[in-house]
C-alpha atoms as a PDB file:
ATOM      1  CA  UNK A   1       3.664  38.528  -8.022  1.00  0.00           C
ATOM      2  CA  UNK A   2       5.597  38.347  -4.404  1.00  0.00           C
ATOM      3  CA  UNK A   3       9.365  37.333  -4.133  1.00  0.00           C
ATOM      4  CA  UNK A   4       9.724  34.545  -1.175  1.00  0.00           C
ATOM      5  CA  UNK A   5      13.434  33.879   0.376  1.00  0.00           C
ATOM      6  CA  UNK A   6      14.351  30.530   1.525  1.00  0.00           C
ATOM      7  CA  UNK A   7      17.413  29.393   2.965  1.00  0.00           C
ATOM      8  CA  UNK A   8      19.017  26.032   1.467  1.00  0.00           C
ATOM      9  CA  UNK A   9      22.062  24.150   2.079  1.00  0.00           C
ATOM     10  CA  UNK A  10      24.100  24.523  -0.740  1.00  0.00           C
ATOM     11  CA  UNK A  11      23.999  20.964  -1.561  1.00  0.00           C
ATOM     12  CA  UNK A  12      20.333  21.244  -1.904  1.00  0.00           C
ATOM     13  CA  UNK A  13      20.420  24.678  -4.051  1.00  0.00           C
ATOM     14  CA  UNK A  14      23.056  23.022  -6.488  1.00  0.00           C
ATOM     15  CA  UNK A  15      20.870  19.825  -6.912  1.00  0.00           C
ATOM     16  CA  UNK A  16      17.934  21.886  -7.675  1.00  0.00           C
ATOM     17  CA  UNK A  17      19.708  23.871  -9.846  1.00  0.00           C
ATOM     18  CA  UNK A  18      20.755  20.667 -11.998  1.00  0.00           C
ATOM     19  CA  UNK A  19      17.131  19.291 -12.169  1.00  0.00           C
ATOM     20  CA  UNK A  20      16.030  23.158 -13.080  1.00  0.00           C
ATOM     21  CA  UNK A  21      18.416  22.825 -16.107  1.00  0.00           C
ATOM     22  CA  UNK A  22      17.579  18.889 -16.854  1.00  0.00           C
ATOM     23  CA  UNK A  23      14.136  20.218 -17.730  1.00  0.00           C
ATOM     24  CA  UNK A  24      15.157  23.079 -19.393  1.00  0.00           C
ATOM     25  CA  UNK A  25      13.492  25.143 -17.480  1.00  0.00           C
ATOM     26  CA  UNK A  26      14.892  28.089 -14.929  1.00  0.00           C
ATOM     27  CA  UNK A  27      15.007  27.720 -11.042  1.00  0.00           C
ATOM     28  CA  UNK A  28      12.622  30.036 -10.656  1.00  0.00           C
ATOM     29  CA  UNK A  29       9.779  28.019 -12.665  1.00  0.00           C
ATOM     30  CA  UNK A  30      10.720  24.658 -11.405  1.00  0.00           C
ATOM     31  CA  UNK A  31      10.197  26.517  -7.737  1.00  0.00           C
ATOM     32  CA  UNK A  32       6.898  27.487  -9.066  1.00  0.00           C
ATOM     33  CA  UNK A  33       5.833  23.969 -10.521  1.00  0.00           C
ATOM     34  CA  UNK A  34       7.196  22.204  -6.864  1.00  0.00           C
ATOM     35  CA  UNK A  35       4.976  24.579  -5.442  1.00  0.00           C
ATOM     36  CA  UNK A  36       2.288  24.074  -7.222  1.00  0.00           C
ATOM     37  CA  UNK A  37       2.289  20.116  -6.781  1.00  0.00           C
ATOM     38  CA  UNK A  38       3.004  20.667  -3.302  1.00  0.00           C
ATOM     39  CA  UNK A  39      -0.487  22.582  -2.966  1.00  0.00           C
ATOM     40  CA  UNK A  40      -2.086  20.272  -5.636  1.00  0.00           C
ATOM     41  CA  UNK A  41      -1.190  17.401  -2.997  1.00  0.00           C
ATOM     42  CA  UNK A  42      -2.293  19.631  -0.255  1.00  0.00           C
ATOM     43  CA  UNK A  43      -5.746  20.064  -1.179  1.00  0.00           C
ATOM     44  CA  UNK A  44      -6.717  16.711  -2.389  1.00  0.00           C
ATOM     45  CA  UNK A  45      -5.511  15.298   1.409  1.00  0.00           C
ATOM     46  CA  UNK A  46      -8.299  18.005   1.961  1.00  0.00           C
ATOM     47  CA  UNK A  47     -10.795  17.436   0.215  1.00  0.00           C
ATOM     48  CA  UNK A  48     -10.483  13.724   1.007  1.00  0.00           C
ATOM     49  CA  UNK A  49     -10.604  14.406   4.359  1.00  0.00           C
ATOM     50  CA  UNK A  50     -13.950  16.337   4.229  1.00  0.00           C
ATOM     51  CA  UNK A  51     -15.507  13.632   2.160  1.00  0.00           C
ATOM     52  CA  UNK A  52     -14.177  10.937   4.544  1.00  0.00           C
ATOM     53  CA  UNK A  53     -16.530  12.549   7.519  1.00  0.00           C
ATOM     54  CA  UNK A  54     -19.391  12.843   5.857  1.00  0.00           C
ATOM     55  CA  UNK A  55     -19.051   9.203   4.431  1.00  0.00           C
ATOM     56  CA  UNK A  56     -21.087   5.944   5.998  1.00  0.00           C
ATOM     57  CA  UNK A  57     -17.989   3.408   6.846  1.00  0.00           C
ATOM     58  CA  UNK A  58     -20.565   0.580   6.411  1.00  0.00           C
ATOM     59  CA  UNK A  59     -21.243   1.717   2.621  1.00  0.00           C
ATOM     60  CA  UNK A  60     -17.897   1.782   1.672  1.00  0.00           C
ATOM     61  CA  UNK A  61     -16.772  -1.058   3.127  1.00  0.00           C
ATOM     62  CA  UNK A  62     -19.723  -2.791   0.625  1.00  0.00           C
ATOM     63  CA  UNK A  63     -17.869  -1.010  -1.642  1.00  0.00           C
ATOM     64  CA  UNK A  64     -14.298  -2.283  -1.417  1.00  0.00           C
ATOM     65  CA  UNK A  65     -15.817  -5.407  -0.962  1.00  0.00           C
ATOM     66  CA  UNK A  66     -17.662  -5.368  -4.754  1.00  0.00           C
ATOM     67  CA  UNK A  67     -14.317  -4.125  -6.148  1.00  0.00           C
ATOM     68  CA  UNK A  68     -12.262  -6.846  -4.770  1.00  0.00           C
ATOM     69  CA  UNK A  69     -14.903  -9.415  -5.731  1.00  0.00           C
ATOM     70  CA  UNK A  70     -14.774  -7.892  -9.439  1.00  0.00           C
ATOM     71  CA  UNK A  71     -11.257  -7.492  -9.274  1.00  0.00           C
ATOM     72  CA  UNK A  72     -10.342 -11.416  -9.033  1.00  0.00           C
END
């Protein structure tokens, strides 16, 4: 496990502090759960990326189009 320092305003740190302790949890594992959201978010943009260039724009667009056609 590695330590990380960051530098917050102390406005910040105090809020966090307060959420950390409205989910019962310490600062130290709501850090950890930010974190891993953060990354969770991270590598979907990814992965959607990557599967947006290999896609064909013209068979997705018949795509939408059946969805919105169903959806009404």
């Amino acid at each position: 496990m590695n330590v990380l320092t960051i530098r917050l305003t102390e406005e910040i740190h105090e809020r966090l502090k307060q959420l950390a302790k409205s989910r019962n949890i310490s600062l130290n594992k709501l850090m950890d759960e930010l974190s891993t959201i953060a990354l969770a978010e991270f590598d979907t943009y990814n992965r959607y990326l990557v599967r947006a260039e290999s896609g064909n724009p013209k068979e997705a667009l018949k795509i939408l189009d059946r969805l919105d056609s169903e959806s009404r």
